[in-house]
Protein backbone atom coordinates (compact mmCIF):
# COMPACT_ATOMS: atom_id res chain seq x y z
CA UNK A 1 135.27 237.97 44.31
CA UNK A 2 138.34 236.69 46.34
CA UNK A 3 141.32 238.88 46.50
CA UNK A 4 144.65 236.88 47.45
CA UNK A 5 147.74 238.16 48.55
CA UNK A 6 150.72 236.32 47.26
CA UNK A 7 153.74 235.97 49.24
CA UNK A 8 153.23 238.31 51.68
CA UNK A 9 154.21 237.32 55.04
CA UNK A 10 152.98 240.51 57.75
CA UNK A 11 150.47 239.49 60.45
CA UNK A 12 147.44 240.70 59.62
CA UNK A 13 145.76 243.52 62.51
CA UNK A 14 142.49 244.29 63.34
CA UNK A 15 140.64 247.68 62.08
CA UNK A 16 140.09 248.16 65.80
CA UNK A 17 144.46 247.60 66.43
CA UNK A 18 145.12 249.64 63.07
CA UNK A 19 142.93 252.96 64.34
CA UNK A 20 144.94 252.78 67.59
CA UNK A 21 147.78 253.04 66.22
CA UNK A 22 146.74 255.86 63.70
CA UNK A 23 145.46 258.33 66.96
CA UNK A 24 148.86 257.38 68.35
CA UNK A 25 151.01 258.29 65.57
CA UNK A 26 148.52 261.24 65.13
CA UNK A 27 148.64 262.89 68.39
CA UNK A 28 152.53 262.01 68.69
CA UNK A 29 152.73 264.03 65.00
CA UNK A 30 155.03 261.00 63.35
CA UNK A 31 154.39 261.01 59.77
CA UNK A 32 155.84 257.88 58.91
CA UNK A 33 154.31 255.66 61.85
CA UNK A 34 150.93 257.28 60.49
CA UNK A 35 151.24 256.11 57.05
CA UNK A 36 151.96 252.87 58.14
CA UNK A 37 148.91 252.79 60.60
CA UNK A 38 146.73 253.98 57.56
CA UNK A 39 148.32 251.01 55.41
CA UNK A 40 147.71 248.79 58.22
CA UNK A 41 144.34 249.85 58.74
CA UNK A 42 143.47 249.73 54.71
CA UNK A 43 144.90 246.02 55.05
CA UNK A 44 142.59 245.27 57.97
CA UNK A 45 139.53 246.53 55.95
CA UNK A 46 140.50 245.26 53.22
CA UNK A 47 140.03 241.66 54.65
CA UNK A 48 136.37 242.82 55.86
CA UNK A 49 135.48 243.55 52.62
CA UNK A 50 135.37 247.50 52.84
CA UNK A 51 137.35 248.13 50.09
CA UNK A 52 136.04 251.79 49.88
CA UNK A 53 137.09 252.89 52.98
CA UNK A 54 140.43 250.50 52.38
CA UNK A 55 141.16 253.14 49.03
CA UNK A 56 140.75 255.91 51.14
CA UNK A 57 142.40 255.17 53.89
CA UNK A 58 145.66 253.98 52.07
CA UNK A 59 144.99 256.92 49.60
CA UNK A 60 145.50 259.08 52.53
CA UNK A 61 148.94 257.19 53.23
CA UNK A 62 149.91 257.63 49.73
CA UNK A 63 149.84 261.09 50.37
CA UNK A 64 152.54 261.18 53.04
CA UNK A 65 154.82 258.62 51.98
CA UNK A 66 155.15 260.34 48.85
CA UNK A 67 155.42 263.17 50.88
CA UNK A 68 158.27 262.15 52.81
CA UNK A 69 160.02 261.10 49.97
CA UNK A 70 159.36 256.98 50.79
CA UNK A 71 159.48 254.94 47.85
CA UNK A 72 158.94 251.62 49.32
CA UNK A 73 156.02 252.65 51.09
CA UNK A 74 154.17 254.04 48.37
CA UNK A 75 155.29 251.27 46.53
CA UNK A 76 153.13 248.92 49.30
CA UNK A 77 150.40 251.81 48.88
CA UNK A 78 150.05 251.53 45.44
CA UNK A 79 149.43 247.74 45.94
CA UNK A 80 147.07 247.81 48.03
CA UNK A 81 145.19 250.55 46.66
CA UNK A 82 145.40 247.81 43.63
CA UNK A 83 143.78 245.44 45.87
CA UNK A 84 141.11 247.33 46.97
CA UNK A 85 139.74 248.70 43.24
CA UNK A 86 139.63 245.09 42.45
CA UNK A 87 137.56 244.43 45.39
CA UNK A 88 136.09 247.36 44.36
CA UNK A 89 135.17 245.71 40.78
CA UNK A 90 137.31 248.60 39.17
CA UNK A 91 140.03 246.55 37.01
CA UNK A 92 141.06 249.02 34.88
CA UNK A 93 141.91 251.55 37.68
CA UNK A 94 143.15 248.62 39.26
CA UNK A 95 145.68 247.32 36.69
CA UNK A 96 146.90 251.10 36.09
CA UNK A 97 147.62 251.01 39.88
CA UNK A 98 148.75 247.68 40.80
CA UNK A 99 151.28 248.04 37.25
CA UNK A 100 152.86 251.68 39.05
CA UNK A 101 153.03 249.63 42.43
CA UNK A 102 155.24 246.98 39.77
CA UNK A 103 157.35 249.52 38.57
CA UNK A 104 158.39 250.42 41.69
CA UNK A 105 158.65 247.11 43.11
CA UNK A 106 161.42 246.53 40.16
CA UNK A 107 163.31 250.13 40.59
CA UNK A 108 163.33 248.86 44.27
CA UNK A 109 164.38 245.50 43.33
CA UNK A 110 161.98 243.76 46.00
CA UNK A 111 161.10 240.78 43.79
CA UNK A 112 158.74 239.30 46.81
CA UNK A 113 156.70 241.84 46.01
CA UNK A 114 157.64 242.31 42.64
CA UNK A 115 155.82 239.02 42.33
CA UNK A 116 152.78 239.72 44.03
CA UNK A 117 152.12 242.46 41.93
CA UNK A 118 152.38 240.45 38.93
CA UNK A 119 149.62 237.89 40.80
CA UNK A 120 147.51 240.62 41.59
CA UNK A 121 147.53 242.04 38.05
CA UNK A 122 146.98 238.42 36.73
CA UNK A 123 143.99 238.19 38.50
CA UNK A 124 142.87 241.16 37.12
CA UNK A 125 143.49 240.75 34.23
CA UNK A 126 141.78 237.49 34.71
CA UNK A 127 138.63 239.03 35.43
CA UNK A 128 138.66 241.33 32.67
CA UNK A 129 138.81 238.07 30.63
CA UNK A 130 142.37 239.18 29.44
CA UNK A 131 143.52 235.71 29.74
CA UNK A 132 146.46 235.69 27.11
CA UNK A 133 148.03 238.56 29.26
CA UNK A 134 146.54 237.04 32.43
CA UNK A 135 148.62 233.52 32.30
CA UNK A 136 151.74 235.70 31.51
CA UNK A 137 151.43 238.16 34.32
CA UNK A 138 151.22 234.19 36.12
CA UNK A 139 153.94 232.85 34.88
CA UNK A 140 155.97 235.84 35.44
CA UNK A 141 155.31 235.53 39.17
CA UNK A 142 156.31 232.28 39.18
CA UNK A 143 158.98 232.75 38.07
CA UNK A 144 160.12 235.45 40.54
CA UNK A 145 158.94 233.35 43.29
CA UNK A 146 160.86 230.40 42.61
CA UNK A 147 163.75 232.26 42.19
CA UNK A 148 163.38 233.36 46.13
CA UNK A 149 163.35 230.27 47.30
């Protein structure tokens, strides 16, 4: 299965980088940088291919963002908690996930990613064989994507 990520421009970091930074922000007791190590580090195993431990570790992110009252992170944690129950070969808890990550990208108005989580739910849907809904979800992303340029 091959997961893309549309339109997102962050350097990627290794699992080895990502878990540095999550003892750091850990023993320093910061919250926020520890959410975004966890994200980071979900990221970095997501592109391994260990989408279980990716879902758990930006599950456990989820937590605090929500937590601390951060919208656009758990907006980026519900996406990539999207990403890794596809990888996971879970669409439907996938396309309930990656469609909250879509409503927030919209309250947010961060049409980048507003557009990415359309992709990601067209691949899903995809998939699922849900192709009618599927080339919409497309098109919608398109659209939002051309309209950044």
């Amino acid at each position: 299965m091959l997961l893309v990520e549309f339109v997102v421009e962050e350097p990627s970091v290794s699992e080895q980088d990502a878990g540095d930074r999550l003892q750091r922000a850990r023993q320093a007791n910061r919250r926020p940088d520890e959410a975004e190590a966890l994200r980071l580090l979900a990221k970095a195993q997501l592109a391994s291919g260990n989408f279980l431990e990716a879902l758990q570790n930006v599950t456990a992110g989820l937590i605090i963002v929500r937590e601390l009252g951060d919208r656009s992170g758990e907006a980026h944690a519900l996406y990539i908690a999207a990403l890794a129950q596809q990888g996971r070969g879970l669409p439907d808890e996938a396309l309930y996930v990656a469609n909250e990550a879509l409503k927030l990208f919209k309250d947010l108005g961060d049409k980048k990613f507003e557009a990415a989580a359309l992709f990601t739910s067209s691949e899903i849907r995809c998939l699922s064989q849900d192709h009618k809904e599927a080339l919409q979800a497309a098109q919608d992303a398109q659209a939002i994507a051309q309209s950044l340029r």
